[in-house]
C-alpha atoms as a PDB file:
ATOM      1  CA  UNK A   1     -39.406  37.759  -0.759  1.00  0.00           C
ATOM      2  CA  UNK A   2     -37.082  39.599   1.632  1.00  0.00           C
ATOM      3  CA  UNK A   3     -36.768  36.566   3.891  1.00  0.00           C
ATOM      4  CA  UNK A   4     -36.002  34.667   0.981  1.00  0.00           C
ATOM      5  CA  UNK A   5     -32.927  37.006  -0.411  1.00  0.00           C
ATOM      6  CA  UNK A   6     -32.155  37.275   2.836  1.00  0.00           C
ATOM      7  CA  UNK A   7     -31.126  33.497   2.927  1.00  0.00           C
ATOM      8  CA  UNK A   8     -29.614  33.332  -0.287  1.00  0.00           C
ATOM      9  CA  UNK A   9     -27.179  35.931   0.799  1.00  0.00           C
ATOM     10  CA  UNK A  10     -26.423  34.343   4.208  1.00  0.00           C
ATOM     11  CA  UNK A  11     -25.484  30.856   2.577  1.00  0.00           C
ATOM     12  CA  UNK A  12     -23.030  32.683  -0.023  1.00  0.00           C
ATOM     13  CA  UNK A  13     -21.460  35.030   2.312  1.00  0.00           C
ATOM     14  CA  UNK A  14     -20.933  32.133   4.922  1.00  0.00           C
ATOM     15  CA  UNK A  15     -20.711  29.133   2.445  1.00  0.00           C
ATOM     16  CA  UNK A  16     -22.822  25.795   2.165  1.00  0.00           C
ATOM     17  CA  UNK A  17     -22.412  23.698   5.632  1.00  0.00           C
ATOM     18  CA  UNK A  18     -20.631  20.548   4.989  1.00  0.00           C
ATOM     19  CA  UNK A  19     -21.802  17.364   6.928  1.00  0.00           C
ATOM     20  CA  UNK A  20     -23.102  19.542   9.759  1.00  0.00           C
ATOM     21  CA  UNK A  21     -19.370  19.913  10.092  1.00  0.00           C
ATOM     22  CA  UNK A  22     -17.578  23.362  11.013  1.00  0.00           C
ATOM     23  CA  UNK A  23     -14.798  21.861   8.559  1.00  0.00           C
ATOM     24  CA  UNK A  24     -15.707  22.699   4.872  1.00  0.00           C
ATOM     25  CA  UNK A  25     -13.547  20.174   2.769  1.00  0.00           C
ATOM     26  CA  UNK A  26     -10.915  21.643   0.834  1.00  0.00           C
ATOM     27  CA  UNK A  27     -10.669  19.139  -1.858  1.00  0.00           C
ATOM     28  CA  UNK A  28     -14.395  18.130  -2.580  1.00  0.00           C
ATOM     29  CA  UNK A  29     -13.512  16.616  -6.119  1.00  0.00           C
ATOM     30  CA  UNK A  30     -11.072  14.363  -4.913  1.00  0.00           C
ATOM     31  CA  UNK A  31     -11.331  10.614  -5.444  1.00  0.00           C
ATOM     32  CA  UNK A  32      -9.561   7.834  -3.877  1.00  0.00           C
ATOM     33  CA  UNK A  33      -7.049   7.513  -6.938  1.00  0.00           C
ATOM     34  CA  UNK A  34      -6.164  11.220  -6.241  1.00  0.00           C
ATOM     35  CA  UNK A  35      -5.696  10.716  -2.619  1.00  0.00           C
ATOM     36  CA  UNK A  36      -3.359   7.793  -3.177  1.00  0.00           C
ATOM     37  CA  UNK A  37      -1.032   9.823  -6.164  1.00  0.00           C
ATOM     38  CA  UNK A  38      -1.073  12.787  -3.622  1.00  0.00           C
ATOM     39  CA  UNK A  39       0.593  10.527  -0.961  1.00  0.00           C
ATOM     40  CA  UNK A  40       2.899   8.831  -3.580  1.00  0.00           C
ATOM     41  CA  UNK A  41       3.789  12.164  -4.550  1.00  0.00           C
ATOM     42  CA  UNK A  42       4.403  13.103  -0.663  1.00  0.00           C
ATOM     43  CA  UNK A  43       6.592   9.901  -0.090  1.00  0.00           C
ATOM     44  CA  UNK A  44       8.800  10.425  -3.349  1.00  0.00           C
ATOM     45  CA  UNK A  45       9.722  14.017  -1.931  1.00  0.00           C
ATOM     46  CA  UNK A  46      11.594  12.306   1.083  1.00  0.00           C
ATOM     47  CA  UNK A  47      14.225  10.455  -0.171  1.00  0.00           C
ATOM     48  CA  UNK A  48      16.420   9.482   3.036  1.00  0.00           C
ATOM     49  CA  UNK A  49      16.106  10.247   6.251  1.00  0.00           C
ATOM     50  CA  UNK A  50      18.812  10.255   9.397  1.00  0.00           C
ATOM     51  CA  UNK A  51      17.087  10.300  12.765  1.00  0.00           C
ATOM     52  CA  UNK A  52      18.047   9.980  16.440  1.00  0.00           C
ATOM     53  CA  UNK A  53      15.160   8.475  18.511  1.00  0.00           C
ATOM     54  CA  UNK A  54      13.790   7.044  21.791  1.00  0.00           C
ATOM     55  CA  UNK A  55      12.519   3.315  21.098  1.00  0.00           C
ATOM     56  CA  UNK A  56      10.513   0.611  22.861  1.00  0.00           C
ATOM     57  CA  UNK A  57      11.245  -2.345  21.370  1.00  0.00           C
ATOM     58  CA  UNK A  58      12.076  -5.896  21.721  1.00  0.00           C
ATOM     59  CA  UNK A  59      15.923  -6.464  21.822  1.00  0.00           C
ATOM     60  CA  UNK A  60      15.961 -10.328  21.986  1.00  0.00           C
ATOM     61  CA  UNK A  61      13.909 -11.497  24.744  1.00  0.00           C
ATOM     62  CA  UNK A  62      13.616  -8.582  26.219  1.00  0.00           C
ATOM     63  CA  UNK A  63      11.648  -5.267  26.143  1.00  0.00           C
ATOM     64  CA  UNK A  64      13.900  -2.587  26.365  1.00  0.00           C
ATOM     65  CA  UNK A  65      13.103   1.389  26.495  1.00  0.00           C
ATOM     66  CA  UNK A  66      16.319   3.428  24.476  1.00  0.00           C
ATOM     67  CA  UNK A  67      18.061   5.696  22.128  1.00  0.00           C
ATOM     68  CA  UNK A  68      18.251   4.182  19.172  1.00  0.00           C
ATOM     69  CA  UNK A  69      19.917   6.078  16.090  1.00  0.00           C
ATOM     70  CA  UNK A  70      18.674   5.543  12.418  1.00  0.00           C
ATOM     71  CA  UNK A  71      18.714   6.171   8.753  1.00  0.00           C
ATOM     72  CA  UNK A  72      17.709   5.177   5.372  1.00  0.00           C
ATOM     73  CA  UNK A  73      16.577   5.467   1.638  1.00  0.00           C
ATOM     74  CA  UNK A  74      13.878   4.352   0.243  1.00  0.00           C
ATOM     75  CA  UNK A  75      16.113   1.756  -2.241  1.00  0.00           C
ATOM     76  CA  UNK A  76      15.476  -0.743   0.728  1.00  0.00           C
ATOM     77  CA  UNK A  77      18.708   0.778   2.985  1.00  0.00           C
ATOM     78  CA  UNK A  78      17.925   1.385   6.581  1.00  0.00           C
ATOM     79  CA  UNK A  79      20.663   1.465   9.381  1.00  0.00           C
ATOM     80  CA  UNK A  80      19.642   0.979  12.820  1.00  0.00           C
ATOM     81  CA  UNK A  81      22.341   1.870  16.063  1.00  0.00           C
ATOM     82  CA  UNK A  82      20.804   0.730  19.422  1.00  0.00           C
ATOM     83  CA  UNK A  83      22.565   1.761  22.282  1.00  0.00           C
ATOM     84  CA  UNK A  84      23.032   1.207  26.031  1.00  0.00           C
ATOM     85  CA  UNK A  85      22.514   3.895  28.601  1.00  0.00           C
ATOM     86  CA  UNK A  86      26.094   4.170  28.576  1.00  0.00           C
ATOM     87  CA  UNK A  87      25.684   4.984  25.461  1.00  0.00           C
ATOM     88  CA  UNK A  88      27.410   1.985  24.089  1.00  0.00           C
ATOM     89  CA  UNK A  89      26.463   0.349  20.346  1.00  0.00           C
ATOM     90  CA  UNK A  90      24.368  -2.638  21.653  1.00  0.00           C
ATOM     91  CA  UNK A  91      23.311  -3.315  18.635  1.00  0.00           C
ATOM     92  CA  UNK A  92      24.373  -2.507  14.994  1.00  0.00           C
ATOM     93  CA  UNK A  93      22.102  -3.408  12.140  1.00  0.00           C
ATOM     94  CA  UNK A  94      22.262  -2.880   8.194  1.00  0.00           C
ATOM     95  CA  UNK A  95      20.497  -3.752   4.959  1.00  0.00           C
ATOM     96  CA  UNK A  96      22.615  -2.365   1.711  1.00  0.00           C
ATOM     97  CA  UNK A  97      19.721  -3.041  -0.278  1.00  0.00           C
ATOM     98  CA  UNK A  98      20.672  -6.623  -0.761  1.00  0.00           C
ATOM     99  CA  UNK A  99      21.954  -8.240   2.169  1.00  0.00           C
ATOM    100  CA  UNK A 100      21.776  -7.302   5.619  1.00  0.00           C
ATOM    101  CA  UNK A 101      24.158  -7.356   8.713  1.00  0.00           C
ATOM    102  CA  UNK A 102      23.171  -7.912  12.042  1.00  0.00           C
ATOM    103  CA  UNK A 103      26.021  -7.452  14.964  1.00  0.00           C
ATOM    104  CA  UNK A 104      24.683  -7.779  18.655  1.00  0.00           C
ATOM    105  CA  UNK A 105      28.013  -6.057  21.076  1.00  0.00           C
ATOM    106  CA  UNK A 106      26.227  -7.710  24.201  1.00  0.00           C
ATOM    107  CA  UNK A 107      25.874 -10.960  23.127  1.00  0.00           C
ATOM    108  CA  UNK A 108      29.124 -10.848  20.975  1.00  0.00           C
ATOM    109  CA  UNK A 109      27.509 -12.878  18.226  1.00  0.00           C
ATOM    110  CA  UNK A 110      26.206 -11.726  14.324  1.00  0.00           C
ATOM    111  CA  UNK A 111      23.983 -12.867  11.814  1.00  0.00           C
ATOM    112  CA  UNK A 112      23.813 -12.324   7.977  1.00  0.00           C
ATOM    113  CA  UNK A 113      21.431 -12.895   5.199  1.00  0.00           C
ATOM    114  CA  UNK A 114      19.603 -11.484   2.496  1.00  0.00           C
ATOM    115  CA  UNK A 115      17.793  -7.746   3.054  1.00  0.00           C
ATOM    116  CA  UNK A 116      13.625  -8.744   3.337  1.00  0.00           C
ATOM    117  CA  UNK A 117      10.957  -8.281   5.574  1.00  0.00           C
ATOM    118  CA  UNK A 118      12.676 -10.256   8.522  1.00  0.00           C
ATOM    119  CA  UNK A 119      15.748  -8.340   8.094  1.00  0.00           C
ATOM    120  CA  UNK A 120      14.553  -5.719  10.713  1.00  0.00           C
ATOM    121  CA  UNK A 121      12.808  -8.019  12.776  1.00  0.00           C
ATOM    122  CA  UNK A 122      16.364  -9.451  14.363  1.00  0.00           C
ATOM    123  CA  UNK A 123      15.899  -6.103  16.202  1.00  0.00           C
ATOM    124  CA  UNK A 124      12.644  -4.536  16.773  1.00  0.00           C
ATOM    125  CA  UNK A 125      10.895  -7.729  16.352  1.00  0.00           C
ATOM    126  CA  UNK A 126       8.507  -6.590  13.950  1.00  0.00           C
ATOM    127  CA  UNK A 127       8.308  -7.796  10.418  1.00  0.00           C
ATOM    128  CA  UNK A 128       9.073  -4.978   7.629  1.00  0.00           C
ATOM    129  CA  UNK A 129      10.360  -4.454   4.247  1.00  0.00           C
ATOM    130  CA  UNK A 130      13.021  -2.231   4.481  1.00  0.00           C
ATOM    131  CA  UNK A 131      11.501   0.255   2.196  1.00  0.00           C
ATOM    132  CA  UNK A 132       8.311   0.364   4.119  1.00  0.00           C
ATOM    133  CA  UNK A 133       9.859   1.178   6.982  1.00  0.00           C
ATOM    134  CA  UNK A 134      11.411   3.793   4.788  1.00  0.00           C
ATOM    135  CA  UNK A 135       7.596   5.331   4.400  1.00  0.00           C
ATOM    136  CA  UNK A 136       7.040   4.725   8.378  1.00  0.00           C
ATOM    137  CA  UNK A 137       9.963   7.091   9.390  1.00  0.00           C
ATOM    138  CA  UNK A 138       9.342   9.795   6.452  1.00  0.00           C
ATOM    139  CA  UNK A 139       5.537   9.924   7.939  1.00  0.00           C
ATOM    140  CA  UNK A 140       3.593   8.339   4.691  1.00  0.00           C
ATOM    141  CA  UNK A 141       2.797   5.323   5.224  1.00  0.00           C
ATOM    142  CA  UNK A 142       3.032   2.389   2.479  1.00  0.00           C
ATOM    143  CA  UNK A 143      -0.528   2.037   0.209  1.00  0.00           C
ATOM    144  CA  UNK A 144      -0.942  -1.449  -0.917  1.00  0.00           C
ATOM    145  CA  UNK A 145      -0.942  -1.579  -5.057  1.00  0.00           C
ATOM    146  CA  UNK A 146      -3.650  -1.826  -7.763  1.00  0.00           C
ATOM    147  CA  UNK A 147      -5.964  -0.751  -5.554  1.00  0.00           C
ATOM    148  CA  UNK A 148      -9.414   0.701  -5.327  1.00  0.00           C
ATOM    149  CA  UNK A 149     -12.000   2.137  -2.885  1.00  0.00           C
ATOM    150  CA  UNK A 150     -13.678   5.346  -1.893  1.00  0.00           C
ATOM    151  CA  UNK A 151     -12.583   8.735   0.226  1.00  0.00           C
ATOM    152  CA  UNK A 152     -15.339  10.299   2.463  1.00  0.00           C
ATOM    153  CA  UNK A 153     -14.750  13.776   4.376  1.00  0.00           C
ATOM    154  CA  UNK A 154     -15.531  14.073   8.133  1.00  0.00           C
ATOM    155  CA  UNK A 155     -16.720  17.825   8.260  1.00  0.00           C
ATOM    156  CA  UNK A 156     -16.355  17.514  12.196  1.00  0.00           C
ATOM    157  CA  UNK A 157     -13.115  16.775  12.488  1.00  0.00           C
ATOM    158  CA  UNK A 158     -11.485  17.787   8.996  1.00  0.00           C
ATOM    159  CA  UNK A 159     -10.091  14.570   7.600  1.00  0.00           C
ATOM    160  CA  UNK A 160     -10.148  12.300   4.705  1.00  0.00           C
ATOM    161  CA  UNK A 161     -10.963   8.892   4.872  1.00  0.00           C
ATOM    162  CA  UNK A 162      -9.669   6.534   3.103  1.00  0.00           C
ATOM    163  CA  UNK A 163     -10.976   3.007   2.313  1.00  0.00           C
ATOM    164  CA  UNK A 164      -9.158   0.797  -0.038  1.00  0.00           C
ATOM    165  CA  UNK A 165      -9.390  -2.666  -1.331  1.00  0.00           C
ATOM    166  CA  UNK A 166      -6.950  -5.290  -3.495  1.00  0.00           C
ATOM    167  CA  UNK A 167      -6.452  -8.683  -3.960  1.00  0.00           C
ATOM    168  CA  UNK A 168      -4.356  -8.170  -1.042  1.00  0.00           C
ATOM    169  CA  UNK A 169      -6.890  -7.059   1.591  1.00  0.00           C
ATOM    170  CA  UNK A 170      -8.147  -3.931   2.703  1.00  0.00           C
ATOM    171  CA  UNK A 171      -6.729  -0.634   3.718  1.00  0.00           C
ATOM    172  CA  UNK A 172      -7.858   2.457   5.489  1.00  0.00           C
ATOM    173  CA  UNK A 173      -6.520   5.732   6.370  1.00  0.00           C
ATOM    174  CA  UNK A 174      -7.067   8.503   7.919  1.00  0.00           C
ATOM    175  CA  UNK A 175      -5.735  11.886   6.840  1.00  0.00           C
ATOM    176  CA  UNK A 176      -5.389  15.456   8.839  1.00  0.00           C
ATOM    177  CA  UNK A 177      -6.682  17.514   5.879  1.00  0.00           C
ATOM    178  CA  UNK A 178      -7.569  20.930   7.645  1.00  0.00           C
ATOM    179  CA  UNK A 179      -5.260  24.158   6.990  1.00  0.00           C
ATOM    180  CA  UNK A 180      -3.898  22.569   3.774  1.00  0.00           C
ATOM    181  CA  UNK A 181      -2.074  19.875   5.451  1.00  0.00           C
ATOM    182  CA  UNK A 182      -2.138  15.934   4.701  1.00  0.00           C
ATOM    183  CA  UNK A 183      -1.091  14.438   7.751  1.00  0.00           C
ATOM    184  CA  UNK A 184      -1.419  10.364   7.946  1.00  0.00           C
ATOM    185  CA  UNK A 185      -3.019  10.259  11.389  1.00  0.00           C
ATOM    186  CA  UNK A 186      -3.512   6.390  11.257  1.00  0.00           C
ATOM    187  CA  UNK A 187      -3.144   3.715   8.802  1.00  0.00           C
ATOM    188  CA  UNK A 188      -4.305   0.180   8.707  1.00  0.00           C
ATOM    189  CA  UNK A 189      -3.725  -2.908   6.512  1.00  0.00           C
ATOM    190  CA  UNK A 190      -5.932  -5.995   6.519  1.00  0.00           C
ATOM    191  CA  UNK A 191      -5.172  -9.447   4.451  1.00  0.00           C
ATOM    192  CA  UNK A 192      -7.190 -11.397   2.637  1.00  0.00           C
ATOM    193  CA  UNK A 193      -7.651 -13.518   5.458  1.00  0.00           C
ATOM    194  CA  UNK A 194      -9.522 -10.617   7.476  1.00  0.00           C
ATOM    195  CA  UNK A 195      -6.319 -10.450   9.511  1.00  0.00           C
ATOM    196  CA  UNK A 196      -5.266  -6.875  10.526  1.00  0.00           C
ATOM    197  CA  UNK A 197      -1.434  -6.988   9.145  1.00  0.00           C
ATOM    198  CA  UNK A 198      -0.088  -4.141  11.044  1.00  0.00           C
ATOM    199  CA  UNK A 199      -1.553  -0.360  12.027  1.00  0.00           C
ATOM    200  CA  UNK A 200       0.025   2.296  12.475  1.00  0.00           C
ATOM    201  CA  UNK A 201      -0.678   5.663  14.554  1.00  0.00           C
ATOM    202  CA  UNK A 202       1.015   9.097  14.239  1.00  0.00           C
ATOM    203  CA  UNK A 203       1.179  11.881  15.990  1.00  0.00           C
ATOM    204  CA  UNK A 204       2.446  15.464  17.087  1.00  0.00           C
ATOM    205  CA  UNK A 205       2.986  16.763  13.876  1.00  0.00           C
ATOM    206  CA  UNK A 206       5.975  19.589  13.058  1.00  0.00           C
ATOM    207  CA  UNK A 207       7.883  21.117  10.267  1.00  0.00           C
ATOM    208  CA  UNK A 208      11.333  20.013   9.429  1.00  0.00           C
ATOM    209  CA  UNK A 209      13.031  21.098   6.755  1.00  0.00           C
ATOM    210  CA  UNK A 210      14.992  19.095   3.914  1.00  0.00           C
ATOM    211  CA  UNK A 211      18.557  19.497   3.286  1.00  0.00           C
ATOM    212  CA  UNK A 212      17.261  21.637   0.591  1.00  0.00           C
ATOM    213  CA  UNK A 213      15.560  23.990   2.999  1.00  0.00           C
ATOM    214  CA  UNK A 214      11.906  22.426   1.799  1.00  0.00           C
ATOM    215  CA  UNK A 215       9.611  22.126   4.430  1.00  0.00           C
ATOM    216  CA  UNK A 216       7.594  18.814   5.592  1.00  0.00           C
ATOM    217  CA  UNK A 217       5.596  17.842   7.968  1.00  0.00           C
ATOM    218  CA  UNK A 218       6.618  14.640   9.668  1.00  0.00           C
ATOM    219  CA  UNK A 219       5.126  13.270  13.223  1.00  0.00           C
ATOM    220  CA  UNK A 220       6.496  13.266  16.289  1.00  0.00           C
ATOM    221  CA  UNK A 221       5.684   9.988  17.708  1.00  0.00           C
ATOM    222  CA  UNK A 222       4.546   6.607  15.899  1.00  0.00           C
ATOM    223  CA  UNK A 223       2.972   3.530  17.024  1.00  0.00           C
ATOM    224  CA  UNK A 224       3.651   0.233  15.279  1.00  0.00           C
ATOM    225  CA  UNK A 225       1.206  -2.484  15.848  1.00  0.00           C
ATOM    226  CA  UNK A 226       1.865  -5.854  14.691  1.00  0.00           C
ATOM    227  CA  UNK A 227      -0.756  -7.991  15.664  1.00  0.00           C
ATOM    228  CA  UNK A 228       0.106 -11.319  13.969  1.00  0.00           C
ATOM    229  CA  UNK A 229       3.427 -11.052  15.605  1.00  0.00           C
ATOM    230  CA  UNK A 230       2.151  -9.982  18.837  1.00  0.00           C
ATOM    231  CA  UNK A 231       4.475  -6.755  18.900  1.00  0.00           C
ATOM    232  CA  UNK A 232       4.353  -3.469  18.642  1.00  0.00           C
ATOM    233  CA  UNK A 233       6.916  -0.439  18.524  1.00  0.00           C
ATOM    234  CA  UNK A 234       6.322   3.043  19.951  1.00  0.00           C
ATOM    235  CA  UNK A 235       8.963   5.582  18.417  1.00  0.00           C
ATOM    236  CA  UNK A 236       9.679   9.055  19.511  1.00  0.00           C
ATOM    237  CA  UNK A 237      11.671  11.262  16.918  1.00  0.00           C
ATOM    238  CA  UNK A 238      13.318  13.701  18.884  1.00  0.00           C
ATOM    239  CA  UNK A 239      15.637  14.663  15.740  1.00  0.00           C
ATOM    240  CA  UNK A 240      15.259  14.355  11.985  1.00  0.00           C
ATOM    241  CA  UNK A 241      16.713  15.229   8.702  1.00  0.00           C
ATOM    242  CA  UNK A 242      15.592  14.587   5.372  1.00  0.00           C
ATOM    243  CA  UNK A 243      16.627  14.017   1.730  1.00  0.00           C
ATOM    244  CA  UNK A 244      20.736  14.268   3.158  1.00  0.00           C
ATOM    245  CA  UNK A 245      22.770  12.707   1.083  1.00  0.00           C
ATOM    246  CA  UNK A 246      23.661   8.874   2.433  1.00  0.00           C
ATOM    247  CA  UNK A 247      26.544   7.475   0.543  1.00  0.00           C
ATOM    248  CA  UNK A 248      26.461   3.363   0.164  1.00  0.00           C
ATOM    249  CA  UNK A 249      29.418   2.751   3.130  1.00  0.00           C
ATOM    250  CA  UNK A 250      26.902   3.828   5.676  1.00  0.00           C
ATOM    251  CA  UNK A 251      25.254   0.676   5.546  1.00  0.00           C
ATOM    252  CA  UNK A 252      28.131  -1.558   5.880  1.00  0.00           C
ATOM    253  CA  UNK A 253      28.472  -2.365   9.502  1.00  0.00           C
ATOM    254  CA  UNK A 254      31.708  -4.299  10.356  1.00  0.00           C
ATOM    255  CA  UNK A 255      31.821  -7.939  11.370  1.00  0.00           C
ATOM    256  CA  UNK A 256      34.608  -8.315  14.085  1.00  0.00           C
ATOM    257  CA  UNK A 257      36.692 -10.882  12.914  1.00  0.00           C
ATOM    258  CA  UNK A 258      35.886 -14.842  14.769  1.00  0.00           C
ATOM    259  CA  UNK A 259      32.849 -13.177  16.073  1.00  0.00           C
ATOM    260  CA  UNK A 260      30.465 -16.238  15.955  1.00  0.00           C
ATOM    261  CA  UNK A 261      26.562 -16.635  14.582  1.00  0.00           C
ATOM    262  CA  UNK A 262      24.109 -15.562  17.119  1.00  0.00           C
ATOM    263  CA  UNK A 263      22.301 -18.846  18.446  1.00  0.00           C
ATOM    264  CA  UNK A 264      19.145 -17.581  17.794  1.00  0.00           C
ATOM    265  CA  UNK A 265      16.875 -15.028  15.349  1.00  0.00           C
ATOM    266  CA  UNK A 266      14.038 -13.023  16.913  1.00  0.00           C
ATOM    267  CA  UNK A 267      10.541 -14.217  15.408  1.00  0.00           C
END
């Protein structure tokens, strides 16, 4: 009898092991609809964002390493300003929402056309709408729609996994959920094809606070992987603000006046 007690009172003073795990999950009741309205939630609190970063990307032909400065809203506006070491505008990009603007200072050429997924692509070479790229740089990744799947906790580690499906494909992430936090680690999108659409990896996580002095916590670095378009993009944010006010002018870049299309768009 005393051995027995004695075990009942061990497992409520130290709680019931989860998993085998040393990471008892903080949200046991949580489905995979929750999840998803949790990171909608997260998204919608980080309106715009303005950041100065280090990019390897694909400017052109060529793979270039750089400081590339950008911003954007999530009503599909994103600015990007690539520059030389010099620290010369090689490149200034826009979409208003709309339309976008595409002015290349090195090869003194421009191209225009409507804001969509190959808008940012005449840059970085990889394929995104401009208000998923919006999620990307605020640290929540985009969650395809109407979906539905299943969220499983890994006690070992202390994250949420996500599995999702749609008519669209399948989805999974992975989410830092230890201390309180909900930290994307990794996302990745399939199509209906079986075809991974792009992943994502994030990383180095910190606090920044919001024009409003609200606290979130955004990564560090991010890896882009685009397999059907056989590119990827690594981004370090060295400096970040959030929810500041962007007024529409900012993503108007100016055409130079003569300045001829550009004989060719990246793919």
């Amino acid at each position: 009898m005393r051995l027995a007690l004695a075990i009942v009172i061990a497992t409520l003073a130290g709680g019931c092991p989860s998993g085998g795990g040393s990471f008892p999950n903080p949200r046991p009741q949580a489905t995979a609809p929750d999840v998803v309205a949790r990171l909608a939630k997260q998204r919608e609190t980080r309106r715009s964002y303005v950041a100065k970063t280090i990019m390897d990307y694909w400017l052109g032909k060529d793979r270039v390493k750089g400081s590339v400065w950008v911003m954007g809203t999530a009503q599909r506006q994103v600015r990007f300003n690539a520059f030389s070491p010099n620290d010369d505008v090689l490149v200034d990009m826009a979409c208003n929402g709309t339309s976008f603007t595409y002015v290349n200072m090195q090869q003194n050429c421009q191209i225009a056309g409507p804001c969509d997924r190959s808008s940012i692509a005449q840059l970085l070479h990889v394929e995104l709408e401009p208000d998923d790229f919006a999620a990307f740089a605020v640290g929540v990744p985009p969650v395809m729609a109407n979906a539905t799947g299943t969220v499983t906790w890994d006690s070992k580690k202390g994250y949420e996994r996500l599995a999702l499906t749609s008519p669209q494909g399948k989805q999974s992430l992975v989410i830092d959920a230890r201390e309180g936090r909900s930290d994307v680690l990794s996302a990745e999108l399939v199509g209906s094809d079986g075809k991974v659409v792009w992943s994502v990896e994030n990383a180095d996580f910190k606090s920044v606070k919001d024009a409003a002095g609200v606290e979130h916590r955004v990564p560090g670095k991010t890896r882009f992987k685009a397999p059907n378009q056989a590119a990827d993009l690594l981004v370090d944010w060295n400096e970040r603000e959030l929810n500041k006010e962007l007024t529409a002018d900012k993503f108007i870049v100016p055409v130079p006046q003569g300045l001829p299309p550009c004989g060719a768009t990246a793919k």
